[in-house]
PDB file of N, CA and C in Angstrom:
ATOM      1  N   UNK A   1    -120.155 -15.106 -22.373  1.00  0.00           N
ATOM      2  CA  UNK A   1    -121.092 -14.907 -21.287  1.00  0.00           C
ATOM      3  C   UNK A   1    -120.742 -15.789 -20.088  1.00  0.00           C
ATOM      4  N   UNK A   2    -120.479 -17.149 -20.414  1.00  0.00           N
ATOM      5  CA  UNK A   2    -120.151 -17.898 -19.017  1.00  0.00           C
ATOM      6  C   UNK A   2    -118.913 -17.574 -18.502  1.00  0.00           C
ATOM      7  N   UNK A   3    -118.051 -16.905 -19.617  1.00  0.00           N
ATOM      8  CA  UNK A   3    -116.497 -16.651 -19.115  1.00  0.00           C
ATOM      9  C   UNK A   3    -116.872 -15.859 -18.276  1.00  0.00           C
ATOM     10  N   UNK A   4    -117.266 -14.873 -18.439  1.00  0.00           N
ATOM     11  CA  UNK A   4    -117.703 -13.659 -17.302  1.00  0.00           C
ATOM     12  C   UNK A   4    -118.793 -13.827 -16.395  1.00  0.00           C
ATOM     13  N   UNK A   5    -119.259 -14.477 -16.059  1.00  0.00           N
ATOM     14  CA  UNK A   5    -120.069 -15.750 -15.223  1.00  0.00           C
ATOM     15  C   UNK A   5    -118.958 -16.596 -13.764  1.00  0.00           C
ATOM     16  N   UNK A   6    -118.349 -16.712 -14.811  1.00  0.00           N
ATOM     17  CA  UNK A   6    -116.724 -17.387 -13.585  1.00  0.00           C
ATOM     18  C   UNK A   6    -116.368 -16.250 -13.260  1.00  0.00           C
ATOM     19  N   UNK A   7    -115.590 -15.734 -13.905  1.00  0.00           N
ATOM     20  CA  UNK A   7    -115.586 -14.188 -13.328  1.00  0.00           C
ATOM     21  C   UNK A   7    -115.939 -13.217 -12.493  1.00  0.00           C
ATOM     22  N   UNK A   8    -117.255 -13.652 -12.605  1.00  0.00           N
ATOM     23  CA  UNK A   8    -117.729 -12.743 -11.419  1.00  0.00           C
ATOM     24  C   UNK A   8    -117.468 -13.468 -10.180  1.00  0.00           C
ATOM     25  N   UNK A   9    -118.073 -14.503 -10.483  1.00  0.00           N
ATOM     26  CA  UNK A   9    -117.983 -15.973  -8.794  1.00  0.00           C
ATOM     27  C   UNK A   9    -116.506 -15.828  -8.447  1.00  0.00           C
ATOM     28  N   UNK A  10    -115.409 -15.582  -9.114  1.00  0.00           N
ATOM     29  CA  UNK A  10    -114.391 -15.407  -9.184  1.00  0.00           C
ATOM     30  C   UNK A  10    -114.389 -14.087  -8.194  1.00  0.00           C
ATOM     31  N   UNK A  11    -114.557 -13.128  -8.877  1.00  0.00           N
ATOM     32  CA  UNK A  11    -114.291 -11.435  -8.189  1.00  0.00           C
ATOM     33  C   UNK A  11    -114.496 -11.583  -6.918  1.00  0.00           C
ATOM     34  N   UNK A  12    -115.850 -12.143  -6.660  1.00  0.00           N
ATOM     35  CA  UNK A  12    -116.788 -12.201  -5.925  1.00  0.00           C
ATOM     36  C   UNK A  12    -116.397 -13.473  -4.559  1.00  0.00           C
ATOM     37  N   UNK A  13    -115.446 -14.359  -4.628  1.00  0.00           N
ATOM     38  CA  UNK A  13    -114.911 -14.985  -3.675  1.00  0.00           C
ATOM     39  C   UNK A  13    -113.208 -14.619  -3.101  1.00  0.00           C
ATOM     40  N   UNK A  14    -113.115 -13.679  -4.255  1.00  0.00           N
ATOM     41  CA  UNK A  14    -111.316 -13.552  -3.866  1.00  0.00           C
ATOM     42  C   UNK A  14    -111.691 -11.946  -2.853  1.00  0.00           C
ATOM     43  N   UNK A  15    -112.556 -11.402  -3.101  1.00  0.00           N
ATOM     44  CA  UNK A  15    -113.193  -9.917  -2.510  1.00  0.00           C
ATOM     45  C   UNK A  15    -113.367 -10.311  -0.986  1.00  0.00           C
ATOM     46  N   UNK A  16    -114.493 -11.679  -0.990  1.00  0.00           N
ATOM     47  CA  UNK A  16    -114.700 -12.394  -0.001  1.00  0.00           C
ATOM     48  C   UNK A  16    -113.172 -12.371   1.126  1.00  0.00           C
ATOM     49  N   UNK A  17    -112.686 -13.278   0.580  1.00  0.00           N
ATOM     50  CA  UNK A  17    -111.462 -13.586   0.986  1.00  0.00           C
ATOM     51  C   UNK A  17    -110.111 -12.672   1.428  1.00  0.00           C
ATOM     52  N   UNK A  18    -110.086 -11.760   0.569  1.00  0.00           N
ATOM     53  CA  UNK A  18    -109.806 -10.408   1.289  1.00  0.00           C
ATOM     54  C   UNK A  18    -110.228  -9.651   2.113  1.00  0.00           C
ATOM     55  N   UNK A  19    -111.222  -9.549   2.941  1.00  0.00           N
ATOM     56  CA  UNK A  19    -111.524  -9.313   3.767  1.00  0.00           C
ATOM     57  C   UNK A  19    -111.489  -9.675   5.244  1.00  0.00           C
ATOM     58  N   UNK A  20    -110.151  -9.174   5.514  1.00  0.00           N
ATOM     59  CA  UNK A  20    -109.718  -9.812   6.276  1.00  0.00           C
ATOM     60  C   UNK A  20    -108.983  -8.755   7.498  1.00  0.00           C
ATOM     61  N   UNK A  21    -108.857  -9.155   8.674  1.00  0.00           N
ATOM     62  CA  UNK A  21    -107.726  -8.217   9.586  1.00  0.00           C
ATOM     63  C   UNK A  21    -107.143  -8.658  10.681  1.00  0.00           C
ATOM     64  N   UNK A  22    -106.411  -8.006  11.200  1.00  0.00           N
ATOM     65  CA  UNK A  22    -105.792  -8.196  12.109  1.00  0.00           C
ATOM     66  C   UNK A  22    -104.627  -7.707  13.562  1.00  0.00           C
ATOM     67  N   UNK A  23    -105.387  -7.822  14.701  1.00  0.00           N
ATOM     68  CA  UNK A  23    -104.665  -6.341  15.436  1.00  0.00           C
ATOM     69  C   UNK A  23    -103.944  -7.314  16.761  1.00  0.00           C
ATOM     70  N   UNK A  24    -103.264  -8.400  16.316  1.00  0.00           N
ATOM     71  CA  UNK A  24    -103.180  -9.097  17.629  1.00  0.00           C
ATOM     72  C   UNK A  24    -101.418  -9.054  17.814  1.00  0.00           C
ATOM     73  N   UNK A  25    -100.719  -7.795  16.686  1.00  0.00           N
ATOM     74  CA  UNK A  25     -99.358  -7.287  17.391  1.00  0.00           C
ATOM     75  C   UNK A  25     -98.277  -7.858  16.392  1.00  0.00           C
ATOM     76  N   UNK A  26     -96.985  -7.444  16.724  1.00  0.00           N
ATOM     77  CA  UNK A  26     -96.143  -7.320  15.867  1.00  0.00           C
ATOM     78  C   UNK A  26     -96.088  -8.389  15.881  1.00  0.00           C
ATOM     79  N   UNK A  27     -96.048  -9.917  16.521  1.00  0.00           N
ATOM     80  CA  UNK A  27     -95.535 -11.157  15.814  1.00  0.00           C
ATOM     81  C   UNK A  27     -96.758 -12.349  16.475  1.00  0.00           C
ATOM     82  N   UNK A  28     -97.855 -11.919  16.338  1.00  0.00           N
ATOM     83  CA  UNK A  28     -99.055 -11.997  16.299  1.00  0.00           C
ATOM     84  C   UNK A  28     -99.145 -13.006  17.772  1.00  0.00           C
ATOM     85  N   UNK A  29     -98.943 -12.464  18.743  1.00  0.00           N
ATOM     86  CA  UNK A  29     -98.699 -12.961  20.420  1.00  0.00           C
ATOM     87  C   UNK A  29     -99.822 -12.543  21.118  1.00  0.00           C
ATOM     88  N   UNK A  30    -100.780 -11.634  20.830  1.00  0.00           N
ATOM     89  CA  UNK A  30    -101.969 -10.957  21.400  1.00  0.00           C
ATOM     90  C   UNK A  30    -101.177 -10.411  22.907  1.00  0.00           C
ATOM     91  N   UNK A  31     -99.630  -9.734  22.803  1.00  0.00           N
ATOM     92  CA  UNK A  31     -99.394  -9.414  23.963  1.00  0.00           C
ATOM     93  C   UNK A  31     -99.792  -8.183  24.999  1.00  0.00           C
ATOM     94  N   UNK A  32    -100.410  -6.963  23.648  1.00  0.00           N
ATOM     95  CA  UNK A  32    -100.592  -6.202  24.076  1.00  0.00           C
ATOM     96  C   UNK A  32    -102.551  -5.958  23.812  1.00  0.00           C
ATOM     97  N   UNK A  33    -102.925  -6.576  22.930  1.00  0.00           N
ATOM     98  CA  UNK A  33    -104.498  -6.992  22.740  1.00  0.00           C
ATOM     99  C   UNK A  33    -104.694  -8.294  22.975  1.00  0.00           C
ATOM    100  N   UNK A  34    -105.967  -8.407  23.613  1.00  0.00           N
ATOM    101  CA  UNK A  34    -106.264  -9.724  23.939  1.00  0.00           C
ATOM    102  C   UNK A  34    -106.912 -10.048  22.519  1.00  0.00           C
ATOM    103  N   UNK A  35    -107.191 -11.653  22.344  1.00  0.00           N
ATOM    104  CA  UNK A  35    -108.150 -11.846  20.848  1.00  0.00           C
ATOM    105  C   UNK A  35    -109.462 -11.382  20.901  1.00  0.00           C
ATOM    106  N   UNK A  36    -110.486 -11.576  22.139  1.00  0.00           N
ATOM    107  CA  UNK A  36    -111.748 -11.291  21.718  1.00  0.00           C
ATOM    108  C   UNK A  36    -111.907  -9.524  21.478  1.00  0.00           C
ATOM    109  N   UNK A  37    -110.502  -8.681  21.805  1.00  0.00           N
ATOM    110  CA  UNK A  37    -110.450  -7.069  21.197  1.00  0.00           C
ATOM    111  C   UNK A  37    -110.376  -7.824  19.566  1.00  0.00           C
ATOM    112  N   UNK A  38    -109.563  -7.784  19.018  1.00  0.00           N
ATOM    113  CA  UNK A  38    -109.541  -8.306  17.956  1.00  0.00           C
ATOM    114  C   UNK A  38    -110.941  -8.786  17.129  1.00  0.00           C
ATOM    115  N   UNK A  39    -111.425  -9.819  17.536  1.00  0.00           N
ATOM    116  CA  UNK A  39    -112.490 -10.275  17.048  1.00  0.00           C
ATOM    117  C   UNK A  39    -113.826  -9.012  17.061  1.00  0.00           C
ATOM    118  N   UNK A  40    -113.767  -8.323  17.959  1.00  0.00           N
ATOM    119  CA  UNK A  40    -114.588  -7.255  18.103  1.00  0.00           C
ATOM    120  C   UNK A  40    -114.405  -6.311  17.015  1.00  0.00           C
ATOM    121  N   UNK A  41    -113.171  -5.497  16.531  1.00  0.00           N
ATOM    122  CA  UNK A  41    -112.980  -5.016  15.664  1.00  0.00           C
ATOM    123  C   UNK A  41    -113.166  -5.480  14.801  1.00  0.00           C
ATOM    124  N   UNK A  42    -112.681  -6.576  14.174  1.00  0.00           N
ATOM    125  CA  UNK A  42    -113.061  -7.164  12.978  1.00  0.00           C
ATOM    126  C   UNK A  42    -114.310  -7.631  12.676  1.00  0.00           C
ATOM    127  N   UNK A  43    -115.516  -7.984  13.762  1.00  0.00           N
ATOM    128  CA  UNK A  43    -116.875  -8.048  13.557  1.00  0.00           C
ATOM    129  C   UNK A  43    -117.080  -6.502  13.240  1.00  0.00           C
ATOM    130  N   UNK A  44    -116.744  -5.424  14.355  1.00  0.00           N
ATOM    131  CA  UNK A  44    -117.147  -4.158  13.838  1.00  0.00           C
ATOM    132  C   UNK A  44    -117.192  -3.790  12.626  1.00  0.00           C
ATOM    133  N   UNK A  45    -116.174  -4.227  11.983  1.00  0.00           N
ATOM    134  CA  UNK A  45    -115.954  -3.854  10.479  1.00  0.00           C
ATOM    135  C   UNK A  45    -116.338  -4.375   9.408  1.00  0.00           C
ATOM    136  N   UNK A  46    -116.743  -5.596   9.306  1.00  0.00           N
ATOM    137  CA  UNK A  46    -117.359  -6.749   8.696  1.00  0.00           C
ATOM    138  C   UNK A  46    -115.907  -7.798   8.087  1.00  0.00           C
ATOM    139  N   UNK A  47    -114.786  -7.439   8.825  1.00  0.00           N
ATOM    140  CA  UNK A  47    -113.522  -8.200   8.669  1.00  0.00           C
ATOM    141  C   UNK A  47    -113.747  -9.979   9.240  1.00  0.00           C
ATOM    142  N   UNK A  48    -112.887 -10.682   8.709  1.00  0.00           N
ATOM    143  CA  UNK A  48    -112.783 -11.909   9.322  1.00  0.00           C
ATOM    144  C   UNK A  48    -111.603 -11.822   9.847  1.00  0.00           C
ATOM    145  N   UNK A  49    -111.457 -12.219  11.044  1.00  0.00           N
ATOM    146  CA  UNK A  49    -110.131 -11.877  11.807  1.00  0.00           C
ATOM    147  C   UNK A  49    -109.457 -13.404  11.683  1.00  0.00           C
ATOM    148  N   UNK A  50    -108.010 -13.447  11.186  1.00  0.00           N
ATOM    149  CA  UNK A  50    -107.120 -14.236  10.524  1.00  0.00           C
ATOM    150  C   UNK A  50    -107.529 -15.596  11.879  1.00  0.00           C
ATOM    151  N   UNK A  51    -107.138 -16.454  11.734  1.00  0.00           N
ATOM    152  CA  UNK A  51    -106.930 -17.774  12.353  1.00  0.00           C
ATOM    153  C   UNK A  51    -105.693 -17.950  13.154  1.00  0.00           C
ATOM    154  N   UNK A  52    -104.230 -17.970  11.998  1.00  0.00           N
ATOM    155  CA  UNK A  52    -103.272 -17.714  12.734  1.00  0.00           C
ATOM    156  C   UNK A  52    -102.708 -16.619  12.251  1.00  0.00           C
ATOM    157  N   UNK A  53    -102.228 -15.500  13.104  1.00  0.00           N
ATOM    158  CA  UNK A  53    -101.000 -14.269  12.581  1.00  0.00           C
ATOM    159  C   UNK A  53     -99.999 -14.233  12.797  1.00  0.00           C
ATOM    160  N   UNK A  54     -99.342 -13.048  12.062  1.00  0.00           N
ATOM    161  CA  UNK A  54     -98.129 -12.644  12.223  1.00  0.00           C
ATOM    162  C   UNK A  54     -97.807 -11.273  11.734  1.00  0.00           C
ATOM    163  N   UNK A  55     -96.773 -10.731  11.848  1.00  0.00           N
ATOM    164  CA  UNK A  55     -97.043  -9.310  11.531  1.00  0.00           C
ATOM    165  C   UNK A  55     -98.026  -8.749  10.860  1.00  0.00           C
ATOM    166  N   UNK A  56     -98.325  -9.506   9.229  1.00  0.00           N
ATOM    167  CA  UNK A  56     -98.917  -9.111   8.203  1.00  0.00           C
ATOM    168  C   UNK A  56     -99.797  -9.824   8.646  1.00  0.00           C
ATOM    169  N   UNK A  57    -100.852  -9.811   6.920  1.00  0.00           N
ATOM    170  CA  UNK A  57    -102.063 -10.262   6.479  1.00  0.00           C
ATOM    171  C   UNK A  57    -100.930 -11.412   5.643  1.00  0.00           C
ATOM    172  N   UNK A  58    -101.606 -12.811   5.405  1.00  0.00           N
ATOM    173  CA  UNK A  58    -100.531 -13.416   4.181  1.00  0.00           C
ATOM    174  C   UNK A  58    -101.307 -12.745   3.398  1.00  0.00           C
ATOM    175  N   UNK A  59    -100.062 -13.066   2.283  1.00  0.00           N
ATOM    176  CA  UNK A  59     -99.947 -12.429   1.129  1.00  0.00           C
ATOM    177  C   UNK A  59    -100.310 -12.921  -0.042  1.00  0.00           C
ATOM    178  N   UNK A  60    -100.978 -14.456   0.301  1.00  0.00           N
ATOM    179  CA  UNK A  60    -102.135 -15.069  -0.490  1.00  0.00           C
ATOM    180  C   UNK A  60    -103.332 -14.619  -0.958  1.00  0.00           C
ATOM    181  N   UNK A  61    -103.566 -14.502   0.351  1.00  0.00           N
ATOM    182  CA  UNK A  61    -105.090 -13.107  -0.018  1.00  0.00           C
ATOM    183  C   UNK A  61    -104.848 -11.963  -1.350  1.00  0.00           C
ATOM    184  N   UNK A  62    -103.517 -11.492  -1.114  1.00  0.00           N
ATOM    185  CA  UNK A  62    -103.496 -10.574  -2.100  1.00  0.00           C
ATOM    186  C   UNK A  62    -103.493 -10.691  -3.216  1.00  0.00           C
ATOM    187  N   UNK A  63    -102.612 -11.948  -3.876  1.00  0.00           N
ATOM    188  CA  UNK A  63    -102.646 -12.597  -4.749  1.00  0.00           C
ATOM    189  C   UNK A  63    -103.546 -13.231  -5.340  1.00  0.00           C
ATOM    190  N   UNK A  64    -104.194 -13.959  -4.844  1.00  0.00           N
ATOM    191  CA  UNK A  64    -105.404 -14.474  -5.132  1.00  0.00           C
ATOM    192  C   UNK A  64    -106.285 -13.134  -5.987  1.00  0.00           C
ATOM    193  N   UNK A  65    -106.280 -12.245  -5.456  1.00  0.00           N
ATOM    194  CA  UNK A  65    -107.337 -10.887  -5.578  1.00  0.00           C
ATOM    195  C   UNK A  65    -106.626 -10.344  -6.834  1.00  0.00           C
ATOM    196  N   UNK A  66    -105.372  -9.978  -6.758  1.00  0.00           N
ATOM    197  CA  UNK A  66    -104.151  -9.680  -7.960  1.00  0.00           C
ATOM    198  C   UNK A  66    -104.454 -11.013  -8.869  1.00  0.00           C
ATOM    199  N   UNK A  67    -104.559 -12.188  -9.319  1.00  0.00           N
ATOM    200  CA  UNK A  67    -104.816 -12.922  -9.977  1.00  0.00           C
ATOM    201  C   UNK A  67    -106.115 -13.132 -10.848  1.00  0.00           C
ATOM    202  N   UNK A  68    -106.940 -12.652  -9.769  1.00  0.00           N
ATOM    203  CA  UNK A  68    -108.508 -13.007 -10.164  1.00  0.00           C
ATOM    204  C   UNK A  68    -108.580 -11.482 -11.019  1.00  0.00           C
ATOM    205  N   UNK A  69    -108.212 -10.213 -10.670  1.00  0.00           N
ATOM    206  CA  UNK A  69    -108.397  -9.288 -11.933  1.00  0.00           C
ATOM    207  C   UNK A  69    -107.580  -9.589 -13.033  1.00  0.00           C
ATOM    208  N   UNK A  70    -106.295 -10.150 -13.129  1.00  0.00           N
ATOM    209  CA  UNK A  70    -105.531 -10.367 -14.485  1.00  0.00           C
ATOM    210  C   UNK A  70    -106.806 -11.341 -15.075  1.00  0.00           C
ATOM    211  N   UNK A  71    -107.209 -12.459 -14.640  1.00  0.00           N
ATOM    212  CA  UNK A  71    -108.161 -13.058 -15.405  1.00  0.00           C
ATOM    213  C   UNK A  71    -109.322 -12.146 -15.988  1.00  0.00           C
ATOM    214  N   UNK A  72    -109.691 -11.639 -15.014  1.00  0.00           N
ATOM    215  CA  UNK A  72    -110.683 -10.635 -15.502  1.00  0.00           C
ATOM    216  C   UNK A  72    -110.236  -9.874 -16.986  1.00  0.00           C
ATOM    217  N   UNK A  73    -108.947  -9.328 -16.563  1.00  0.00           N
ATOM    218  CA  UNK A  73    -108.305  -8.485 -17.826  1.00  0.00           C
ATOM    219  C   UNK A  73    -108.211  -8.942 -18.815  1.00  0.00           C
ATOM    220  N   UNK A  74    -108.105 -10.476 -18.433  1.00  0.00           N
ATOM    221  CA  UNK A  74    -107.634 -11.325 -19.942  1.00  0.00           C
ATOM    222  C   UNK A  74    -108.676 -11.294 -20.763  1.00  0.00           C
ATOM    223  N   UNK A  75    -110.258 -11.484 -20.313  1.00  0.00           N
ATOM    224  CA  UNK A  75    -111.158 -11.805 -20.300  1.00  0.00           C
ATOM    225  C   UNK A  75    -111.779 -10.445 -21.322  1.00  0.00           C
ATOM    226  N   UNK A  76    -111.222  -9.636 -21.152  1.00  0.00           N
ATOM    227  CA  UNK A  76    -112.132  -7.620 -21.396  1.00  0.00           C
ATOM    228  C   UNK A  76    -110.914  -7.988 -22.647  1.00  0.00           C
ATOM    229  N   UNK A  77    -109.842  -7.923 -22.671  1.00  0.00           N
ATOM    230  CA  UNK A  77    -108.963  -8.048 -23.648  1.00  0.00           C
ATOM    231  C   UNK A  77    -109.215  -8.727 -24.606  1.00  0.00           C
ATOM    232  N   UNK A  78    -109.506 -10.134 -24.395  1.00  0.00           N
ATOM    233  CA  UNK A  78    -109.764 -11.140 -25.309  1.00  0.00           C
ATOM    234  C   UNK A  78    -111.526  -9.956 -26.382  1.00  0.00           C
ATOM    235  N   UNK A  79    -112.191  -9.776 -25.793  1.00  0.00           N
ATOM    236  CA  UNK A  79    -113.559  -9.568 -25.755  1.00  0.00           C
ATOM    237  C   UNK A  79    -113.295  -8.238 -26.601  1.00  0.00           C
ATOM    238  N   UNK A  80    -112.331  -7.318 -26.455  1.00  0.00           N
ATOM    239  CA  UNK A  80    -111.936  -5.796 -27.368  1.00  0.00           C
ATOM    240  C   UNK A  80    -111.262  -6.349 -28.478  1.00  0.00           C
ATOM    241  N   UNK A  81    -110.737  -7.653 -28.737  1.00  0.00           N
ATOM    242  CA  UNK A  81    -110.005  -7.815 -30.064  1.00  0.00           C
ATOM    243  C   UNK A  81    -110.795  -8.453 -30.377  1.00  0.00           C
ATOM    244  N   UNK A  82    -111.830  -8.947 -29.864  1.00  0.00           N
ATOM    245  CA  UNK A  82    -112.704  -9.638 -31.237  1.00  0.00           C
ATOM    246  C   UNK A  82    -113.783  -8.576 -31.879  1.00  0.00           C
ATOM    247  N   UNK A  83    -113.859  -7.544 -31.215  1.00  0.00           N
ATOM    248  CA  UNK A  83    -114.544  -6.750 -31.970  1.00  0.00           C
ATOM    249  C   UNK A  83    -113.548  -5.956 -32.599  1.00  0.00           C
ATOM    250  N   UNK A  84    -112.716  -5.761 -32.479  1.00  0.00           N
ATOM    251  CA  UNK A  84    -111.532  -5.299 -33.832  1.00  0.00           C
ATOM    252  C   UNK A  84    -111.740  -5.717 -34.997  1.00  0.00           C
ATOM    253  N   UNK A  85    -111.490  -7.229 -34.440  1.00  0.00           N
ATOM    254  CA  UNK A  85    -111.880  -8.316 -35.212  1.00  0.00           C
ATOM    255  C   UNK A  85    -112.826  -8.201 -36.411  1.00  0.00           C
ATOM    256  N   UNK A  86    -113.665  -7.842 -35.880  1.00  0.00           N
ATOM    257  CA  UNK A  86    -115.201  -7.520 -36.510  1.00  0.00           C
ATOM    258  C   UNK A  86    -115.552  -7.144 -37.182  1.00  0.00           C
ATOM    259  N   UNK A  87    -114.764  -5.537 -36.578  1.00  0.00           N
ATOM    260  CA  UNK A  87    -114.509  -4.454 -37.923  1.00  0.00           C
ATOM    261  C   UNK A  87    -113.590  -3.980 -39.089  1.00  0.00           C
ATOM    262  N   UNK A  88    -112.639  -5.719 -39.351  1.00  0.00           N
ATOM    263  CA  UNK A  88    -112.015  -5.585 -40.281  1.00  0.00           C
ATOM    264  C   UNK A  88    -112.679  -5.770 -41.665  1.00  0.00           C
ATOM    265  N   UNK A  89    -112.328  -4.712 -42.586  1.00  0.00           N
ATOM    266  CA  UNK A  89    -113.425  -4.738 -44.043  1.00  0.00           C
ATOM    267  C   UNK A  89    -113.336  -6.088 -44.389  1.00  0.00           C
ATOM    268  N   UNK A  90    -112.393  -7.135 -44.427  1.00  0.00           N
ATOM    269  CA  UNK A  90    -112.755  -8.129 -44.886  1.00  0.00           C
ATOM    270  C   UNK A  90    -114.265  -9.526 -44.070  1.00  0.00           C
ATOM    271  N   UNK A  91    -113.959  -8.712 -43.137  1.00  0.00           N
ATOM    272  CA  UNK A  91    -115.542  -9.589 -42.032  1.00  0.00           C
ATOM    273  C   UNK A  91    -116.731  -8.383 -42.172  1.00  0.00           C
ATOM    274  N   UNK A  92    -116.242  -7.255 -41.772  1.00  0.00           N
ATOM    275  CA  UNK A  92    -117.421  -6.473 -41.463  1.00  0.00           C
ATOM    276  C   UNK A  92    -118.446  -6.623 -41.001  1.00  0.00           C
ATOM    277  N   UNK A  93    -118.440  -7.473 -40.144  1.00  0.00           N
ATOM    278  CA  UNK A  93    -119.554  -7.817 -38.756  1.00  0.00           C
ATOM    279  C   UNK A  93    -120.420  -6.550 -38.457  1.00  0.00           C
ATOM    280  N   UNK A  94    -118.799  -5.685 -37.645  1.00  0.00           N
ATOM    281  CA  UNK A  94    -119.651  -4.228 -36.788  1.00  0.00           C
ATOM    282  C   UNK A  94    -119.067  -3.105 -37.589  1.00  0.00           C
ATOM    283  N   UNK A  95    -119.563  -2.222 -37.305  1.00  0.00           N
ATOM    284  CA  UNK A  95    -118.961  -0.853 -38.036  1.00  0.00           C
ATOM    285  C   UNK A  95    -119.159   0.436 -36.983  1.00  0.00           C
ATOM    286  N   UNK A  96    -118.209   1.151 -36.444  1.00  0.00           N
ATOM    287  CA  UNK A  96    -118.522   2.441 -36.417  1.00  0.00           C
ATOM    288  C   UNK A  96    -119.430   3.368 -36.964  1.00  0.00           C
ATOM    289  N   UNK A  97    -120.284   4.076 -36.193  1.00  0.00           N
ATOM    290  CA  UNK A  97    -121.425   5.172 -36.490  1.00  0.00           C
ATOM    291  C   UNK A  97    -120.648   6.298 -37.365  1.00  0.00           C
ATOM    292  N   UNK A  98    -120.573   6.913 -38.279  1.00  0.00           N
ATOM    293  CA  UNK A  98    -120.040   8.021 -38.989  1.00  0.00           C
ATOM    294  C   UNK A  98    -121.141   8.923 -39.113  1.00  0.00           C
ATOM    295  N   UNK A  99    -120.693  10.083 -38.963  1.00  0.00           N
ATOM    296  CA  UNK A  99    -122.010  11.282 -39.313  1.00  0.00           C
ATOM    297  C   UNK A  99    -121.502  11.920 -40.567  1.00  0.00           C
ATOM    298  N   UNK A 100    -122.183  12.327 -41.085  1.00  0.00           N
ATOM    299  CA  UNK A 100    -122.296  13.062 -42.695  1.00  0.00           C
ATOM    300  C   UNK A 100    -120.644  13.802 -42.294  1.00  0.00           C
ATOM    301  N   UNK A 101    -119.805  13.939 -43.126  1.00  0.00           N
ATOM    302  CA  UNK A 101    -118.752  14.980 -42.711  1.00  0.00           C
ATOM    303  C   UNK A 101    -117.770  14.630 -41.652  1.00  0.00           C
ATOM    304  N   UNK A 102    -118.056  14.009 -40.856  1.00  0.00           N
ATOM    305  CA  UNK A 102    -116.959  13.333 -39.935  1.00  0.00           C
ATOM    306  C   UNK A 102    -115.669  12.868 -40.557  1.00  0.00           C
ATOM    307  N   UNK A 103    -114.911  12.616 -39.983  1.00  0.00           N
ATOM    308  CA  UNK A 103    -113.547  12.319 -40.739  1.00  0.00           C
ATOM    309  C   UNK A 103    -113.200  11.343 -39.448  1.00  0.00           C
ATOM    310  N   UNK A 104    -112.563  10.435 -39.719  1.00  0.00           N
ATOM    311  CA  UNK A 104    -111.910   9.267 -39.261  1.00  0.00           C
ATOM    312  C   UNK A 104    -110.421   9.497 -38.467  1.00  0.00           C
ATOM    313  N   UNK A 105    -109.845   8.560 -37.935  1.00  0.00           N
ATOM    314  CA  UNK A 105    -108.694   8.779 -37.600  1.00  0.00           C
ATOM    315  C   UNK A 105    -107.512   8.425 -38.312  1.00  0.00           C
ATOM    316  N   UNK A 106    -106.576   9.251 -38.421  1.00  0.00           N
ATOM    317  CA  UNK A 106    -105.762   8.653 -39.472  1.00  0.00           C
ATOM    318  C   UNK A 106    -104.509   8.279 -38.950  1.00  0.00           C
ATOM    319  N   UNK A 107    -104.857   7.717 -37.762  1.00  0.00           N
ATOM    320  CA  UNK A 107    -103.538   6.652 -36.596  1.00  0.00           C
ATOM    321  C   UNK A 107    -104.095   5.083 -37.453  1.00  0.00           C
TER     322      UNK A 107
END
C-alpha cells in the first residue's frame, strides 16, 4: 500500500514535470518569436515554458517520466507474483473461482 503511495506522488510529480514547452526556435534565440509569445502559449495550454532552450525539450523530463513507470511496473509485477505465489497448492492462500464443469488450463 505505501509502495503505491510513492508511486503515485511519484506519477504524479514526473507528469508535473513533463509538462512542459517550448516555441522560442531552432537554437532557442527567440529570433523569430519573442518570449512573452511563448509564455502565452504555454499559459494557454497549461505548459510551463522551459527556463533555458534549445532545439528540444531536455530529455530529463522524459526520463524521469520513462523511469517513474518502470518503478511503477516493478511495483504491479512484484504485486502479480505474489499472488501466484498464493495460489501455489502448497500455501493456498487464494484460489481461482471454478464452476461445476469448467476445465482449467492445461499451459
Amino acid at each position: 500500500y505505501s509502495e503505491m503511495n510513492r508511486n503515485k506522488r511519484r506519477f504524479e510529480r514526473a507528469s508535473k514535470e513533463l509538462e512542459a514547452g517550448q516555441i522560442s526556435g531552432a537554437v532557442g534565440t527567440y529570433a523569430n518569436v519573442p518570449p512573452f509569445v511563448e509564455q502565452y502559449v504555454c499559459d494557454s495550454l497549461g505548459l510551463r515554458a522551459q527556463e533555458i532552450t534549445s532545439q528540444i525539450l531536455p530529455r530529463d523530463l522524459h526520463a524521469d517520466y520513462i523511469s517513474t513507470l518502470a518503478l511503477i511496473a516493478t511495483s504491479l509485477e512484484e504485486f502479480a507474483t505474489e499472488i501466484r505465489g498464493l495460489q501455489r497448492s502448497e500455501i493456498h492462500e487464494v484460489e481461482e473461482h471454478f464452476d461445476a464443469g469448467q476445465k482449467g488450463s492445461s499451459a
